[in-house]
Each structure stands twice: as C-alpha cells, then as structure tokens.
Protein backbone atom coordinates (compact mmCIF):
# COMPACT_ATOMS: atom_id res chain seq x y z
CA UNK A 1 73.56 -13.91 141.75
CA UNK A 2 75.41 -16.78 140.70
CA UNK A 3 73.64 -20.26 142.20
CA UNK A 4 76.94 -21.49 143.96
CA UNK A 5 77.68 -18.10 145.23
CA UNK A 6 74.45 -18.22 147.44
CA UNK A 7 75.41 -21.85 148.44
CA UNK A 8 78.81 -20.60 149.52
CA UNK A 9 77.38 -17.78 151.45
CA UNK A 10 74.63 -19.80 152.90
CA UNK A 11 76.69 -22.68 154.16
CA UNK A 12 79.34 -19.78 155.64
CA UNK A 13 76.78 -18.30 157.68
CA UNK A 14 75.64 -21.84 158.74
CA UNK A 15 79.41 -22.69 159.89
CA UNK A 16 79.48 -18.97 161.43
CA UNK A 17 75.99 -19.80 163.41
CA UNK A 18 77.39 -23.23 164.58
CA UNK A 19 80.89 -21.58 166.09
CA UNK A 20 78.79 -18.77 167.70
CA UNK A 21 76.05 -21.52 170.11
CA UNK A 22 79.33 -23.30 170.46
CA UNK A 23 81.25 -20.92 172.14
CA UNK A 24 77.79 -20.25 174.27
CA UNK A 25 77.34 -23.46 175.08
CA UNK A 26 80.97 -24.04 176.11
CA UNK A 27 80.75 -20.54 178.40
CA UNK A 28 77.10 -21.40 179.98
CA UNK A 29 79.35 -24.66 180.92
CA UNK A 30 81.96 -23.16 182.46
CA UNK A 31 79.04 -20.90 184.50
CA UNK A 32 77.46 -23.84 185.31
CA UNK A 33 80.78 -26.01 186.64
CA UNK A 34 81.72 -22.63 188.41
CA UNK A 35 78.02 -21.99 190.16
CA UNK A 36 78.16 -25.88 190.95
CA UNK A 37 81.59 -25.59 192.72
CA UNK A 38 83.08 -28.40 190.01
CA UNK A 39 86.30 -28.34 188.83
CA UNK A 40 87.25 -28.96 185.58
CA UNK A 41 90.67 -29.85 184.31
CA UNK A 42 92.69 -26.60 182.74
CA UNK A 43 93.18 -26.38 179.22
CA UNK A 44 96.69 -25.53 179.74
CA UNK A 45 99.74 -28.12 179.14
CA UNK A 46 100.25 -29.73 182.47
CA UNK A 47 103.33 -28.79 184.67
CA UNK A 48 106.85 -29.42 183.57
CA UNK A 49 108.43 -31.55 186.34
CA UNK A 50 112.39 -30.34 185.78
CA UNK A 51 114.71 -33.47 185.25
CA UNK A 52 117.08 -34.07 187.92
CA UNK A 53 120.33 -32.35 187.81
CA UNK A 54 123.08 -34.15 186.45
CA UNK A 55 125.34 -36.14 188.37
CA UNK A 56 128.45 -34.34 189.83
CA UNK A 57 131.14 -35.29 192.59
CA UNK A 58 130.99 -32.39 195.04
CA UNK A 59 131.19 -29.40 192.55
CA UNK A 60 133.80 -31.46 190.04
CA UNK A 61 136.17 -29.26 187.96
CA UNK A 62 137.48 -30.81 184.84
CA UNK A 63 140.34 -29.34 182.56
CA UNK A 64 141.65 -31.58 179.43
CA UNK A 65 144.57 -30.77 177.36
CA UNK A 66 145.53 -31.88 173.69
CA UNK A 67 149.05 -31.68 172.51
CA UNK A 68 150.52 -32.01 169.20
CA UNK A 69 150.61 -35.33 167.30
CA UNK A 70 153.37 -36.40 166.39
CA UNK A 71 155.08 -39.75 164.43
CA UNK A 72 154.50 -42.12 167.63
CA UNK A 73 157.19 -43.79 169.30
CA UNK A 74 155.34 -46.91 170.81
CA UNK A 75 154.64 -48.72 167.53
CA UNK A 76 151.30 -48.06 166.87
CA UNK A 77 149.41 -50.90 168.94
CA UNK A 78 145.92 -50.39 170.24
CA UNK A 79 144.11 -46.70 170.92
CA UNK A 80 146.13 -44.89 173.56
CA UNK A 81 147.81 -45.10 177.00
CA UNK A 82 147.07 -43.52 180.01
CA UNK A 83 148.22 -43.23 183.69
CA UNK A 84 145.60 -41.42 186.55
CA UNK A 85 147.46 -40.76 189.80
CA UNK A 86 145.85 -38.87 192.96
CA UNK A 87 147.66 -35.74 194.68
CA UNK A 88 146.29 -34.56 197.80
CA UNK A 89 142.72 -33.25 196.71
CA UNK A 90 142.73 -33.46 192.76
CA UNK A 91 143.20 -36.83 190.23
CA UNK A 92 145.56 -36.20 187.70
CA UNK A 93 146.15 -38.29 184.39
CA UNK A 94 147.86 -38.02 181.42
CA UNK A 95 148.58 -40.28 178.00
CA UNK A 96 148.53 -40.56 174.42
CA UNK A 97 146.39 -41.49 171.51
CA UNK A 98 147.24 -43.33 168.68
CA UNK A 99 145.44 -41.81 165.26
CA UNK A 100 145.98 -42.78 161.77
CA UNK A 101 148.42 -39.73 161.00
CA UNK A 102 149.79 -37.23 163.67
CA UNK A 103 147.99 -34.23 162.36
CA UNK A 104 145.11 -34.81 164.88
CA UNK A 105 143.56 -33.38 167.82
CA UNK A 106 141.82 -34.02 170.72
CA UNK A 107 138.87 -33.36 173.12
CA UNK A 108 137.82 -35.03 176.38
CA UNK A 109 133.83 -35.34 178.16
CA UNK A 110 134.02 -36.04 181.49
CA UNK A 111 130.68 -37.67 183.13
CA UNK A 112 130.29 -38.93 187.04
CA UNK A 113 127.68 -41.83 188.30
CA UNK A 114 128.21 -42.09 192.27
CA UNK A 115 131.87 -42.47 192.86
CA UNK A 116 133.22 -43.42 189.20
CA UNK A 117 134.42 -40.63 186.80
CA UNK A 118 134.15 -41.82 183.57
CA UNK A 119 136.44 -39.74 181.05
CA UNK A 120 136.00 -40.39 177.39
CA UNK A 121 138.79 -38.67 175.12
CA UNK A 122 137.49 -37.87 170.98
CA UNK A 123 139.91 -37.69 168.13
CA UNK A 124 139.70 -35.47 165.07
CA UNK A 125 141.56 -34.74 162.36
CA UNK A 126 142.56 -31.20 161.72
CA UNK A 127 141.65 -31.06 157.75
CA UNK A 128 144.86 -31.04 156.36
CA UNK A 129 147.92 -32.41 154.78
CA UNK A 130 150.21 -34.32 156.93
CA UNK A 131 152.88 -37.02 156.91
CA UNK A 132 151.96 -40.59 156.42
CA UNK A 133 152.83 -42.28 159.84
CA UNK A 134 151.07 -43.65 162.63
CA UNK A 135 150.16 -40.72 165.22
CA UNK A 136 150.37 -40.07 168.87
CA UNK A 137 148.83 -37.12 170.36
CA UNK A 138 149.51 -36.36 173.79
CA UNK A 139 147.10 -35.22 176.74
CA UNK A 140 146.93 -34.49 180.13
CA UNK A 141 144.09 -33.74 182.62
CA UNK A 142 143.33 -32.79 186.06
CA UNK A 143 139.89 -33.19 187.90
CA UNK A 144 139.29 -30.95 191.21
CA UNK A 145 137.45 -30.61 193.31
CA UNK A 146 136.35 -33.85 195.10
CA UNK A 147 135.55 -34.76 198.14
CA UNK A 148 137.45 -36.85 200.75
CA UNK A 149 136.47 -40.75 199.51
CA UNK A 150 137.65 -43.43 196.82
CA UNK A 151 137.07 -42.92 193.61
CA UNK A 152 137.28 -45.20 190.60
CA UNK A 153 138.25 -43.26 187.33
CA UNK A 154 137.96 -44.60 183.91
CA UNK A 155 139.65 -43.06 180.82
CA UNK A 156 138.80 -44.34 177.18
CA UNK A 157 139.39 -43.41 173.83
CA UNK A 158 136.53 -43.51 171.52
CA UNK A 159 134.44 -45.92 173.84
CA UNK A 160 137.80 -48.08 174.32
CA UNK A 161 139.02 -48.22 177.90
CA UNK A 162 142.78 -47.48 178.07
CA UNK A 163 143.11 -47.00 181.56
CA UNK A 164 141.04 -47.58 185.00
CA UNK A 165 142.13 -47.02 188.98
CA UNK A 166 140.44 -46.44 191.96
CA UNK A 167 142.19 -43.11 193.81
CA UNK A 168 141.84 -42.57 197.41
CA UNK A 169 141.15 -38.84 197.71
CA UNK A 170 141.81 -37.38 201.39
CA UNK A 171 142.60 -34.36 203.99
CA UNK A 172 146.30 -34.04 203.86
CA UNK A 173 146.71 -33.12 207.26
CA UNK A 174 144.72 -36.89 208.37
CA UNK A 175 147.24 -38.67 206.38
CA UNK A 176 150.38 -36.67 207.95
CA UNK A 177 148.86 -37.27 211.41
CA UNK A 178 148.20 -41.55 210.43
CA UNK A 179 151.84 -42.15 209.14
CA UNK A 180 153.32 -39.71 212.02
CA UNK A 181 151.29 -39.91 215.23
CA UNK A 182 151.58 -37.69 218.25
C-alpha cells in the first residue's frame, strides 16, 4: 500500500477511537450526575416566552375604503384632509389624499397604544398611464367596536398627520337619560 494511504487510514481510526471514549465519557457523566441526584442544564434551546399580544381597544374592528382619484379640486396644498366624527358606538372618518396624478390608490394600517388609534393611510400608484394633474383620492373609514371611554384618533398620510380628535365613545341610552332626565 501506498505510504499516505496508511496515514489516512491510521489517523481515521485515531479520530474514530477519540469520538467513541468521548461519547463514553460524556454517558458515564450523565450516570454519574443522575446516581448523584445533580442536575444538569438540558441541551435543548431554552423556552420561548410568547411576546405579548398586540395592543387592541376592546376587540377593535377596522374597515378602510379607497375611492377613485381624480383631478383634485382643493388646489393641491399639503398631503390630504380628513374629518373623524363619533356615532353612538363606532368613530367614523373620511378625507382625501393629494398624489402626484389621480391614477392612485390607497390603503390604511390601523394600530392602538392605550386610548389613541393611530391610523396611517399609504399611497400607490396603479402602474399606468394617466392624466397629468394633481390627484385626490378619496377615503372613508369606520372603526367598531370600542368600548364606552374617550378616545384620541390620529389619521396621517405617509407619516404626515392630517387630522387628530379626541371622540367620546358612550351607551346611547346614558346620554338620552343625561340630556332628558326622569
């Protein structure tokens, strides 16, 4: 046989021999931790602690609407308009957008921390040809679901704030029975 063929098979069973009296000495050691009532940490990954949930007002139910753009009608100044009003358990609003050209559309995310709503509306083109004109694109929104308190809502465009009010959300039948006692 060839001189480094022996040296490769000799240093194999060498690394073969060394894995084997480690695995023996790593089982005797587990024996020996088990007969000597020590506990050793696991080799598994430690537990996954789940992240809180995120944060909702009571069950909140969000629906966003995007209409068609359109040449705008309010000259083109800053991103948008909105108004927010409250009607007996659900927060309505509803505005435009200004975009470069009306051929856009839009989408809306809708996050809570404590009592403030924070809606942020995204613009994006639809891909295709389209008159040269400043844009407006019209939306409207509802939020349900909340419970009786005061909430502050803010609505921005791209990270711009167009609009912010604090709603009073409450039991119809308490508010008929304040402005019309018995």
């Amino acid at each position: 046989m060839d001189r480094n063929i022996k040296r490769m098979l000799v240093l194999s069973a060498v690394l073969v021999a060394v894995a084997v009296v480690g695995f023996a000495v790593m089982a005797s050691y587990q024996q020996w931790t088990l007969n000597h009532g020590i506990e050793t940490p696991s080799p598994t990954l430690p537990p996954i602690t789940p992240s809180p949930p995120p944060l909702s007002i009571n069950d909140l139910n969000f629906t966003f609407t995007s209409g068609s753009g359109k040449c705008t009608s309010h000259g083109g100044v800053g991103v948008g308009s909105a108004t927010i009003k409250s009607n007996r358990n659900e927060i309505i609003f509803s505005g435009y957008a200004i975009t470069s050209v009306p051929c856009y559309y839009l989408t809306a995310t809708c996050e809570t921390s404590g009592n403030e709503i924070f809606i942020d509306i995204l613009r994006h083109p639809h891909g295709e040809l389209c008159v040269q004109c400043i844009g407006e694109v019209p939306f409207s929104g509802k939020i349900t679901g909340l419970g009786e308190g005061t909430y502050r809502v803010i609505i921005s465009i791209g990270g711009s704030s167009i609009a912010e009010k604090e709603v009073k959300i409450g039991d119809d039948k308490n508010d008929y029975m304040k402005k019309h006692p018995l």
